[in-house]
C-alpha atoms as a PDB file:
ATOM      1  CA  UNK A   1      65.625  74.947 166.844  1.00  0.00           C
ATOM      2  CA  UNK A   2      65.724  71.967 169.264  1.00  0.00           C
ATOM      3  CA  UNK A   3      68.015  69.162 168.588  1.00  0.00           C
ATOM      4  CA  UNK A   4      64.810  67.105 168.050  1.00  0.00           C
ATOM      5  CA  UNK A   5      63.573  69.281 165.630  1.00  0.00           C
ATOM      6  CA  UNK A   6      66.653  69.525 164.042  1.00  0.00           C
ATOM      7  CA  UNK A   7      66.470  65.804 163.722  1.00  0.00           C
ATOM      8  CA  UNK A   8      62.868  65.828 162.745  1.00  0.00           C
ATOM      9  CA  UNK A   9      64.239  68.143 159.912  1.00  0.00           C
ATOM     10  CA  UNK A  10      66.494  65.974 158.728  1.00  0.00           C
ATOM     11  CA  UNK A  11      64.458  62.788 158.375  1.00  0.00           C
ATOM     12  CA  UNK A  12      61.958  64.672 156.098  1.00  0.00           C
ATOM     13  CA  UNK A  13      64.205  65.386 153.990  1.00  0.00           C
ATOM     14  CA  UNK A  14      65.985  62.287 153.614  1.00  0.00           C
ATOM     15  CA  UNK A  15      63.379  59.533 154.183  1.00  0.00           C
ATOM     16  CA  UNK A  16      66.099  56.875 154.232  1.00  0.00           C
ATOM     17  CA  UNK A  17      66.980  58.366 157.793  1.00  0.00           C
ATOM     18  CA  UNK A  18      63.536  57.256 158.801  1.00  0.00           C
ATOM     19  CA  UNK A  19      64.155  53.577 158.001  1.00  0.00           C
ATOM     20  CA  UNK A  20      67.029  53.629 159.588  1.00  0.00           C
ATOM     21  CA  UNK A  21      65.700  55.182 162.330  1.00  0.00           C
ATOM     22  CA  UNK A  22      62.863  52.307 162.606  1.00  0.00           C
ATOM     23  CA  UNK A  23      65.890  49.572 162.786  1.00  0.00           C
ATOM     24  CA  UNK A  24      67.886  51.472 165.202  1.00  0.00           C
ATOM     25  CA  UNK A  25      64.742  51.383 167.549  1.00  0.00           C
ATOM     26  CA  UNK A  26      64.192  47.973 167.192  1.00  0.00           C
ATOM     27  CA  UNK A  27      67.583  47.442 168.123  1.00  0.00           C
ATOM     28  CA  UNK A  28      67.656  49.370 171.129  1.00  0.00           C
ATOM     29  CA  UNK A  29      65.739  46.763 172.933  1.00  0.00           C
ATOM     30  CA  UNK A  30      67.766  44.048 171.696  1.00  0.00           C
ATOM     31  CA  UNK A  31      71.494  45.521 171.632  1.00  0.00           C
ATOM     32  CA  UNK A  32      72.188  44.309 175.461  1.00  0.00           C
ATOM     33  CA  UNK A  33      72.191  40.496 174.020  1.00  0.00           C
ATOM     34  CA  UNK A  34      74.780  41.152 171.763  1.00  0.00           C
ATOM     35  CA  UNK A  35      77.128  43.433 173.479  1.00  0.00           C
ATOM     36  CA  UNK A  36      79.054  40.759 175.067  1.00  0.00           C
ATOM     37  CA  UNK A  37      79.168  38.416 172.544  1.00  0.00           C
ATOM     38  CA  UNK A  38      80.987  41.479 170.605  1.00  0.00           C
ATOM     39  CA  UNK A  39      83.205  41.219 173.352  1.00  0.00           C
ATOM     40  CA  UNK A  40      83.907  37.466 173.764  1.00  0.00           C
ATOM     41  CA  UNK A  41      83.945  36.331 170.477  1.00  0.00           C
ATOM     42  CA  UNK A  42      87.134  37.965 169.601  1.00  0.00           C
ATOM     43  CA  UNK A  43      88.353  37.415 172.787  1.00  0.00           C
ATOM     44  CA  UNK A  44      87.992  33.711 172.502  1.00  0.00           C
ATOM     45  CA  UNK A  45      88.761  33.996 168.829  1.00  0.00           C
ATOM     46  CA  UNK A  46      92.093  35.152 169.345  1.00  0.00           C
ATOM     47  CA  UNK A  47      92.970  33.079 172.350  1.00  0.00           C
ATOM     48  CA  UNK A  48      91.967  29.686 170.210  1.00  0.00           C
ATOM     49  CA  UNK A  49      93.787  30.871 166.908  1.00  0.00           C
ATOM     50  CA  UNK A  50      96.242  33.373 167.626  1.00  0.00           C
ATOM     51  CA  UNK A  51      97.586  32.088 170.933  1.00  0.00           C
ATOM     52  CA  UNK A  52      96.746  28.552 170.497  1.00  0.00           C
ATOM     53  CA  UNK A  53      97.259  27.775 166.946  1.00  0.00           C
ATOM     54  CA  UNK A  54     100.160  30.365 166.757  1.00  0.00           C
ATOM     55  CA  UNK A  55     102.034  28.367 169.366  1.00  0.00           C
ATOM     56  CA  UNK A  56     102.485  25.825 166.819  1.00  0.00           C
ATOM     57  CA  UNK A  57     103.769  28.079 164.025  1.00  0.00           C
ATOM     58  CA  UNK A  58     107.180  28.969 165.416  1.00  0.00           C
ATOM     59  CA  UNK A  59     108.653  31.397 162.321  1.00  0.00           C
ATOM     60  CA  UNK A  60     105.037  33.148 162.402  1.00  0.00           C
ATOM     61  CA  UNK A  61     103.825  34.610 158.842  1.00  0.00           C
ATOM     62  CA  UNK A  62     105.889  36.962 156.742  1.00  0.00           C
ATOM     63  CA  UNK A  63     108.211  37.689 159.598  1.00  0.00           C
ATOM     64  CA  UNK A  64     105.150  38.653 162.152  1.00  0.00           C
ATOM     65  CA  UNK A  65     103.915  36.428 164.619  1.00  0.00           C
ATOM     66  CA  UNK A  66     101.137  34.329 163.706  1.00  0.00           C
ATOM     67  CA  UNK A  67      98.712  36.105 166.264  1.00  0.00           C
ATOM     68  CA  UNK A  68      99.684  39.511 164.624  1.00  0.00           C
ATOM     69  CA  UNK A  69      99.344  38.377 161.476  1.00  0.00           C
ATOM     70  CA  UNK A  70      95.729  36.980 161.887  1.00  0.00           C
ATOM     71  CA  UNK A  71      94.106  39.600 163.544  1.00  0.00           C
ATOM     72  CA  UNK A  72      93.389  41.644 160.674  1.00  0.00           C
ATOM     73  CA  UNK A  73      92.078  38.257 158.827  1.00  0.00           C
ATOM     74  CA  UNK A  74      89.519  37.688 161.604  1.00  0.00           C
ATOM     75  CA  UNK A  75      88.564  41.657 161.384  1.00  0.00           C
ATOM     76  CA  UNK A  76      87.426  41.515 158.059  1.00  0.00           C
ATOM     77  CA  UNK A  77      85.941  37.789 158.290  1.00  0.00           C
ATOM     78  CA  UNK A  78      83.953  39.326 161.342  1.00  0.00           C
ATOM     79  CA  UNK A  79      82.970  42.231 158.857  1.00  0.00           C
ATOM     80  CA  UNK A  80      81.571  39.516 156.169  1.00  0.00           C
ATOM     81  CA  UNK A  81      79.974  37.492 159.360  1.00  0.00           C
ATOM     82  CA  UNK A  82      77.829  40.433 160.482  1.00  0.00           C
ATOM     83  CA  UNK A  83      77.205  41.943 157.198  1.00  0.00           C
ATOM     84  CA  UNK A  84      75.875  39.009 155.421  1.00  0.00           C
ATOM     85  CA  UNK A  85      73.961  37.689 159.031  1.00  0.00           C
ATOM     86  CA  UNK A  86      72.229  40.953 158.318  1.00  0.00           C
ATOM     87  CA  UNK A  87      71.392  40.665 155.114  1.00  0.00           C
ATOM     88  CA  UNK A  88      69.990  37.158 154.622  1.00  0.00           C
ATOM     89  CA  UNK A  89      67.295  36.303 156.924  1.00  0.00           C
ATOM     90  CA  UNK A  90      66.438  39.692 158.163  1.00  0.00           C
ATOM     91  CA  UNK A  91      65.742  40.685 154.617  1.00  0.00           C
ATOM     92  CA  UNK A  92      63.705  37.859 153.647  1.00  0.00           C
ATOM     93  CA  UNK A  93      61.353  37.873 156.622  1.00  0.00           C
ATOM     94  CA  UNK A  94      60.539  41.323 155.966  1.00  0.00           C
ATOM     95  CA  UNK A  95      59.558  40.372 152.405  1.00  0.00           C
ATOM     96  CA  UNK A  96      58.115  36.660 153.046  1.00  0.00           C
ATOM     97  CA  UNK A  97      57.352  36.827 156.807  1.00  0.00           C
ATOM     98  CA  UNK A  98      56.516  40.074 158.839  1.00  0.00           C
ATOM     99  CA  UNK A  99      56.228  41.730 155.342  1.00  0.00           C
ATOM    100  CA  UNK A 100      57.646  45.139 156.714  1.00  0.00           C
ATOM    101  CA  UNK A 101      58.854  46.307 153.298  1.00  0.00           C
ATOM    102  CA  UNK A 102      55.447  45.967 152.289  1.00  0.00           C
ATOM    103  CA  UNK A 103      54.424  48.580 155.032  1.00  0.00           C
ATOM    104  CA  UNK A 104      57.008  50.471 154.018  1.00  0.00           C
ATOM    105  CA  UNK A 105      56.188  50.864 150.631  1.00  0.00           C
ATOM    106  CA  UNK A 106      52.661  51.811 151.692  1.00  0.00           C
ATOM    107  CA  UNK A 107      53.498  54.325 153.648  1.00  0.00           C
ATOM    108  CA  UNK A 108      54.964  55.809 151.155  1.00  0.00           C
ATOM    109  CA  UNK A 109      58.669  55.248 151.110  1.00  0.00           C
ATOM    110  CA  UNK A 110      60.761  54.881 147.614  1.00  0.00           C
ATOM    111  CA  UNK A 111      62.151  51.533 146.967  1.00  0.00           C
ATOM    112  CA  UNK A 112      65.860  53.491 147.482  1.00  0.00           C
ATOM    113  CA  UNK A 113      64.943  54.583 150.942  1.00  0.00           C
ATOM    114  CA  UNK A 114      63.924  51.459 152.156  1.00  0.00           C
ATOM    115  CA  UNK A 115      67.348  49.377 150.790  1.00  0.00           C
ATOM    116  CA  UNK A 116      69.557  52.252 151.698  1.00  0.00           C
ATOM    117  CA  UNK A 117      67.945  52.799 155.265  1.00  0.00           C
ATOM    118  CA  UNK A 118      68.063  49.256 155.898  1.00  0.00           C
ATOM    119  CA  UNK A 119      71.858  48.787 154.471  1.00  0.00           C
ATOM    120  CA  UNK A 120      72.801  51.879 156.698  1.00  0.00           C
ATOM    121  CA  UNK A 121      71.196  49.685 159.805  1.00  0.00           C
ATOM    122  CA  UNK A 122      73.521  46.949 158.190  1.00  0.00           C
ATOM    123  CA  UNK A 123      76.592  49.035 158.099  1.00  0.00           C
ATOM    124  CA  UNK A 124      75.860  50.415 161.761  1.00  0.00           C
ATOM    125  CA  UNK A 125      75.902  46.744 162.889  1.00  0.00           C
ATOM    126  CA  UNK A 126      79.601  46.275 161.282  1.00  0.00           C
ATOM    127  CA  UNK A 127      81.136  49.403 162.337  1.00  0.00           C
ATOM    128  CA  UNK A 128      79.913  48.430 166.349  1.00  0.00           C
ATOM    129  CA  UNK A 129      81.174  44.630 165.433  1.00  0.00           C
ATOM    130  CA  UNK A 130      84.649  45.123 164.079  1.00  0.00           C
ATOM    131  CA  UNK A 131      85.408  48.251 166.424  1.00  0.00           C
ATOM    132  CA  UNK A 132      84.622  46.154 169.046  1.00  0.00           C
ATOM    133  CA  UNK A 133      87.205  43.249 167.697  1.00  0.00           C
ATOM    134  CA  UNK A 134      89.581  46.395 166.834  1.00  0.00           C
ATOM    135  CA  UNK A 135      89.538  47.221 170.392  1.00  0.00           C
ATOM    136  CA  UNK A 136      90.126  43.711 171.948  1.00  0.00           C
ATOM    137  CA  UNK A 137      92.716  43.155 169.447  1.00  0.00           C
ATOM    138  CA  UNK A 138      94.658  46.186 170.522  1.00  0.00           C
ATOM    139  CA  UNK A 139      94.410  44.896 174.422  1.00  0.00           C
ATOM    140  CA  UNK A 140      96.087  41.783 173.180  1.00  0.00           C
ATOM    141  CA  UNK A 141      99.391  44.070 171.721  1.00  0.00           C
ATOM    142  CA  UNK A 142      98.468  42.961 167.943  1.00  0.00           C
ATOM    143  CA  UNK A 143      98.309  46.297 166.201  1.00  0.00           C
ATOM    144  CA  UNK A 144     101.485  47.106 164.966  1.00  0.00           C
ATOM    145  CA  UNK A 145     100.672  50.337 162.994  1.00  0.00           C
ATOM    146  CA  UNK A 146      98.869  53.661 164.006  1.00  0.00           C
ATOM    147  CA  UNK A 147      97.329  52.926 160.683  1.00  0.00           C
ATOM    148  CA  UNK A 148      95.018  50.230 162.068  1.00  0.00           C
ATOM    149  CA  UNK A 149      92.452  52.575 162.794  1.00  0.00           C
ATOM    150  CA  UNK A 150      91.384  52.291 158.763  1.00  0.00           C
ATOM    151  CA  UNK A 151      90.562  49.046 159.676  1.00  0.00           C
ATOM    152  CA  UNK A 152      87.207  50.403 159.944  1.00  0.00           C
ATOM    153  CA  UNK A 153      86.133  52.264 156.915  1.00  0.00           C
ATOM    154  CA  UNK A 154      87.749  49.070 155.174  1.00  0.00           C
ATOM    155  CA  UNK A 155      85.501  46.915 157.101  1.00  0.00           C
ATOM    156  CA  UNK A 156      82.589  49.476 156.121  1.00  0.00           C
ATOM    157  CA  UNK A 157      83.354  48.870 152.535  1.00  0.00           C
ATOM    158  CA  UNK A 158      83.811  45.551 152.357  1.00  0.00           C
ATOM    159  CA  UNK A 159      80.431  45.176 154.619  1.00  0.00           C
ATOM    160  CA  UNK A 160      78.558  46.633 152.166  1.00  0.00           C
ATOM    161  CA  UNK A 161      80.181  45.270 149.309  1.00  0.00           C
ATOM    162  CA  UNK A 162      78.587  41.890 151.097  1.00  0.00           C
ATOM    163  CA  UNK A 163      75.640  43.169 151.852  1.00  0.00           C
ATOM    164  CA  UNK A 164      74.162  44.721 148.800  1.00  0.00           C
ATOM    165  CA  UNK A 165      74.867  41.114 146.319  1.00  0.00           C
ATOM    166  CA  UNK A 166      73.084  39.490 149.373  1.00  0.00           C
ATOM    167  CA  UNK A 167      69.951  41.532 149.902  1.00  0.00           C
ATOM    168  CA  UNK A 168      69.198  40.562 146.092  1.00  0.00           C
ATOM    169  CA  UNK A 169      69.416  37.154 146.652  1.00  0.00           C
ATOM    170  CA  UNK A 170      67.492  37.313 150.104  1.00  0.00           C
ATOM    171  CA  UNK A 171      65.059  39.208 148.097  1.00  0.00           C
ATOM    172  CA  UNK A 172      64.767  36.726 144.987  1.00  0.00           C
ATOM    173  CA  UNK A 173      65.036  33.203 146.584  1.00  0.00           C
ATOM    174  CA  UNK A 174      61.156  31.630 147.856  1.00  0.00           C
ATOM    175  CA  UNK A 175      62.955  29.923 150.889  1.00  0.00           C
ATOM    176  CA  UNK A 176      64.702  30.680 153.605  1.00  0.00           C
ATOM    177  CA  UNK A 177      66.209  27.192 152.306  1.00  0.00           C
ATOM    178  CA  UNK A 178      68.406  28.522 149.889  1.00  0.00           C
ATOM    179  CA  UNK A 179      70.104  31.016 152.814  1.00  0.00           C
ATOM    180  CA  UNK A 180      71.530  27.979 154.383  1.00  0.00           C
ATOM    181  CA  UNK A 181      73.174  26.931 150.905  1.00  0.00           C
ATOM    182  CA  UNK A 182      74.410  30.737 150.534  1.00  0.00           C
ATOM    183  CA  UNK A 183      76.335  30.194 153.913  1.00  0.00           C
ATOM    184  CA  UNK A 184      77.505  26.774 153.336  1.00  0.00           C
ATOM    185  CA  UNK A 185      78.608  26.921 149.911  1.00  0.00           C
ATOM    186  CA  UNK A 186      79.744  30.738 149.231  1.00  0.00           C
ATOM    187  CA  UNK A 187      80.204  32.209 152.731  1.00  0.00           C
ATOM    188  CA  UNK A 188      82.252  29.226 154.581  1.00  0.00           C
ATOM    189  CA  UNK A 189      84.298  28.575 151.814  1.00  0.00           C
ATOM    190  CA  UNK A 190      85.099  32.611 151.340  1.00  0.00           C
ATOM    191  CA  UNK A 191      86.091  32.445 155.208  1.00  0.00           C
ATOM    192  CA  UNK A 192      88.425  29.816 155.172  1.00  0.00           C
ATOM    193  CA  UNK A 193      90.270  30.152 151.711  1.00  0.00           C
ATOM    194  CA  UNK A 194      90.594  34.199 151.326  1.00  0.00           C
ATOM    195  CA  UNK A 195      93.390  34.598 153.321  1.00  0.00           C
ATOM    196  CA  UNK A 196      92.504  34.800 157.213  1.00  0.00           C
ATOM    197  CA  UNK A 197      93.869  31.902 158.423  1.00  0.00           C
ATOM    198  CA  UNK A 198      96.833  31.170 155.825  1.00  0.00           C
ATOM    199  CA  UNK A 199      98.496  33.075 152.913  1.00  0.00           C
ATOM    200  CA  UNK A 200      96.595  32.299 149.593  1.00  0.00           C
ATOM    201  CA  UNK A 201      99.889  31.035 147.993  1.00  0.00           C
ATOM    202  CA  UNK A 202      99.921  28.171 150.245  1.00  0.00           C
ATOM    203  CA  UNK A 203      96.602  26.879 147.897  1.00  0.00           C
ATOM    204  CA  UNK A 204      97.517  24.802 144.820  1.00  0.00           C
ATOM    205  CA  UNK A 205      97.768  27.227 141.847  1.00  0.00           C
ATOM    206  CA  UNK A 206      94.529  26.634 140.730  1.00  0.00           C
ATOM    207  CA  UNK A 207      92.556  28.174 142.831  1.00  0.00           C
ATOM    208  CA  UNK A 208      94.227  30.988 143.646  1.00  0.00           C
ATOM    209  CA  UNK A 209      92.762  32.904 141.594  1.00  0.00           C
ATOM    210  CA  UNK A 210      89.350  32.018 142.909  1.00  0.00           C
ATOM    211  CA  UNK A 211      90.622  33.487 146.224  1.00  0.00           C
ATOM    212  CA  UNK A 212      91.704  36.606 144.353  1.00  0.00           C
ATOM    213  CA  UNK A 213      88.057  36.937 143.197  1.00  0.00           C
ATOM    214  CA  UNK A 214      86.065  37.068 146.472  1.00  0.00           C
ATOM    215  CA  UNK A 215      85.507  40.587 148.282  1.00  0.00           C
ATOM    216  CA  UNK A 216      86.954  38.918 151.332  1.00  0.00           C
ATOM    217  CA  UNK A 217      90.655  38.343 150.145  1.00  0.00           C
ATOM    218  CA  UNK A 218      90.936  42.302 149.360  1.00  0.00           C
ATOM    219  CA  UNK A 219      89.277  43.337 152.591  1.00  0.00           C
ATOM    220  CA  UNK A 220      91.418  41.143 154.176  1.00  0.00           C
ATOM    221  CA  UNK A 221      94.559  42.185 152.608  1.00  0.00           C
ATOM    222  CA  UNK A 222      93.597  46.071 152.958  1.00  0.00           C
ATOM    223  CA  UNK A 223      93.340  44.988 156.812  1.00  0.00           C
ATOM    224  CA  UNK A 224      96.480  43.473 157.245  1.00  0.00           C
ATOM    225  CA  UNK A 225      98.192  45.919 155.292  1.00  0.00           C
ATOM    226  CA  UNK A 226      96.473  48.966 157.857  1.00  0.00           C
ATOM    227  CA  UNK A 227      97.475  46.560 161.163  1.00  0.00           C
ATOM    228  CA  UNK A 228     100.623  46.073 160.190  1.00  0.00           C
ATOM    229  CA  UNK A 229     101.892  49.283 158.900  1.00  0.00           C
ATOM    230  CA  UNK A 230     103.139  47.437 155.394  1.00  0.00           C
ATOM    231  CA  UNK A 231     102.187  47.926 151.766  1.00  0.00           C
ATOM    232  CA  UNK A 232      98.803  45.784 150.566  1.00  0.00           C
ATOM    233  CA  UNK A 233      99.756  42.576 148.495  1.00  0.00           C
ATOM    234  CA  UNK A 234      97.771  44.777 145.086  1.00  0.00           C
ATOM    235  CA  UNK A 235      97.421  48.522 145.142  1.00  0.00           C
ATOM    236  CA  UNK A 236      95.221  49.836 147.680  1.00  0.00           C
ATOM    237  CA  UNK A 237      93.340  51.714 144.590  1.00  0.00           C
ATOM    238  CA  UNK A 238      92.811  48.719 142.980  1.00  0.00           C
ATOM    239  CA  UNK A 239      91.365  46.822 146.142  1.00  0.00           C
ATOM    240  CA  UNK A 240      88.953  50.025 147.025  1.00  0.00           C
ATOM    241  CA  UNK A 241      87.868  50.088 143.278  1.00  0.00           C
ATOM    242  CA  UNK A 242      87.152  46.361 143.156  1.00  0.00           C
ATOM    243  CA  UNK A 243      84.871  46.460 146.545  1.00  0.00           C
ATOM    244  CA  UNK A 244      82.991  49.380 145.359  1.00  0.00           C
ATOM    245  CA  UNK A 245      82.377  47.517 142.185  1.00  0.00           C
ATOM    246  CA  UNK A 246      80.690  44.819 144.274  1.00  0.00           C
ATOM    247  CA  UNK A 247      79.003  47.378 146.142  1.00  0.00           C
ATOM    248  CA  UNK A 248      77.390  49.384 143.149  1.00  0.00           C
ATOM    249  CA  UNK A 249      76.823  46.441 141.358  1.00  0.00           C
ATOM    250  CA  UNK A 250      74.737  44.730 144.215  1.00  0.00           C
ATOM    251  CA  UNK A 251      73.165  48.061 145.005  1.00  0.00           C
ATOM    252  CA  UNK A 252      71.522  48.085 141.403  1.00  0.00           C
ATOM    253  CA  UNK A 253      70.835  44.260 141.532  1.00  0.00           C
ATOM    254  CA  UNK A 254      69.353  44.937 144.837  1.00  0.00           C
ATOM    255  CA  UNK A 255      67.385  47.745 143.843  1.00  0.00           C
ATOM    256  CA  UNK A 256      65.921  45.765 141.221  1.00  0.00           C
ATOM    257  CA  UNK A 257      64.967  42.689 143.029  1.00  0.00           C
ATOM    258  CA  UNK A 258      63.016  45.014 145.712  1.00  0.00           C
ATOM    259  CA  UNK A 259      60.930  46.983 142.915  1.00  0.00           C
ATOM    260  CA  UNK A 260      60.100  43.699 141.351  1.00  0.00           C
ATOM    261  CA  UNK A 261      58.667  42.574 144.652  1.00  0.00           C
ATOM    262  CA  UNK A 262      57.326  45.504 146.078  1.00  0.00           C
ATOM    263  CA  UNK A 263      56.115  47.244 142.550  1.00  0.00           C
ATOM    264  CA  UNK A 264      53.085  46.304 141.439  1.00  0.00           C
END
C-alpha cells in the first residue's frame, strides 16, 4: 500500500483527520506570510524586553538575568497569542460568515470531528509558533536547561486549554463585537499580570490570586521552570491537572455550543 493510500486509510477512519486536513490545505497557500513574522517577532521581542528592558534591571529575577528569565514568559504568552487568534474570529466566520461548519455538517461530519479537526489545525499553529520562538530564543544563549525542549508539549497544553473555552464563546456570541472585548478585557490583562513580564508577588495581595487562576500563570511557570532547569513555583502535577481541566471543560462547553448551532 502506497503512502497515499495509507493516508487515505487513515482519514476514513478517523474523519477528524479530514478536517484537519481541509485547514492544513488552506494554509499551505498562506503559510509563506507568516513564516517570518514567526521569526521576527521574537526576535524583536526579545531585543525590546530582554535586552532593552533587562538593561535596566541590574540584579535580574531570582538570580537569572532578566532576559533569561523572560523568555519562557513570552513562550507561553506567544502560545495564548496564537491559540486564542485561532480560535476567535476564525471560528465565528465559519459559523456566521463563510458558514463552513455548516458544510461540514452536511457532508456528513460529527459535531466531534469538526471541533477536534479544527482544534488539531489550532494546535499545529502553536507547536510551529512557539518552536519557532524556542529556536530564536536558544540563538540568543537564554536556555539554561536541556529541559527546555518541554517547552513545547507545555505550550501544546496550555494552547488548547485556551482554545477550547474560546471556540464556545466564538461559537455563542452574535458579533464579532464581543471578540474585541474577549481580547481587551480577558486576554490583555492575562498577558500582562500572569507572570511574563514580572513575578506575581510583586502585585498587591489581592490579586494574586486572580493571577493564580488564569491558564497563563501555570503555563508560564511550567515554562520557566523547563528553561531554566529549576523546580515549578506549584507541583508540576498540579499545573498539568489544572490546564487539562480547562481543556476538558472547554472541550464539553465547546462541543455543546457547536451542536446547538449546527443541530437542528
Amino acid at each position: 500500500m502506497s503512502v497515499a493510500e495509507r493516508a487515505g486509510a487513515a482519514v476514513s477512519r478517523v474523519p477528524a483527520l479530514a478536517v484537519l486536513a481541509h485547514y492544513l490545505v488552506g494554509y499551505r497557500r498562506t503559510w509563506r506570510a507568516g513564516v517570518f513574522s514567526s521569526f521576527l517577532l521574537p526576535v524583536l521581542t526579545v531585543l525590546g524586553f530582554g535586552v532593552g528592558v533587562g538593561a535596566y534591571v541590574h540584579r535580574g529575577v531570582g538570580g537569572v538575568s532578566y532576559l533569561d528569565w523572560l523568555v519562557p514568559g513570552l513562550i507561553a504568552s506567544t502560545a495564548l497569542q496564537v491559540a486564542v487568534a485561532e480560535s476567535t474570529w476564525p471560528v465565528h466566520s465559519n459559523f456566521r460568515w463563510i458558514r463552513t461548519y455548516h458544510a461540514q455538517v452536511a457532508a456528513p461530519l460529527r459535531i466531534g470531528d469538526i471541533l477536534a479537526g479544527h482544534l488539531a489545525f489550532v494546535l499545529f499553529r502553536v507547536l510551529s509558533s512557539t518552536a519557532a520562538f524556542l529556536l530564536v530564543t536558544a540563538l540568543f544563549g537564554a536556555l539554561r536547561s536541556p529541559w527546555a525542549v518541554a517547552v513545547l508539549p507545555v505550550s501544546l497544553l496550555l494552547g488548547l486549554a485556551l482554545a477550547a473555552p474560546v471556540f464556545a464563546f466564538s461559537a455563542a456570541v452574535p458579533s464579532d463585537s464581543y471578540l474585541a472585548l474577549l481580547f481587551r478585557f480577558a486576554i490583555i490583562p492575562m498577558t500582562l499580570f500572569a507572570g511574563v513580564f514580572f513575578p506575581v508577588e510583586s502585585l498587591p495581595a489581592g490579586l494574586r490570586p486572580v493571577a493564580y487562576a488564569t491558564p497563563l500563570w501555570h503555563g508560564v511557570d511550567l515554562c520557566r521552570a523547563a528553561t531554566l532547569g529549576v523546580a515549578p513555583q506549584w507541583s508540576v502535577a498540579g499545573h498539568l491537572l489544572y490546564l487539562a481541566g480547562w481543556a476538558a471543560a472547554g472541550w464539553l462547553l465547546a462541543r455543546w455550543m457547536f451542536r446547538r448551532s449546527l443541530v437542528v
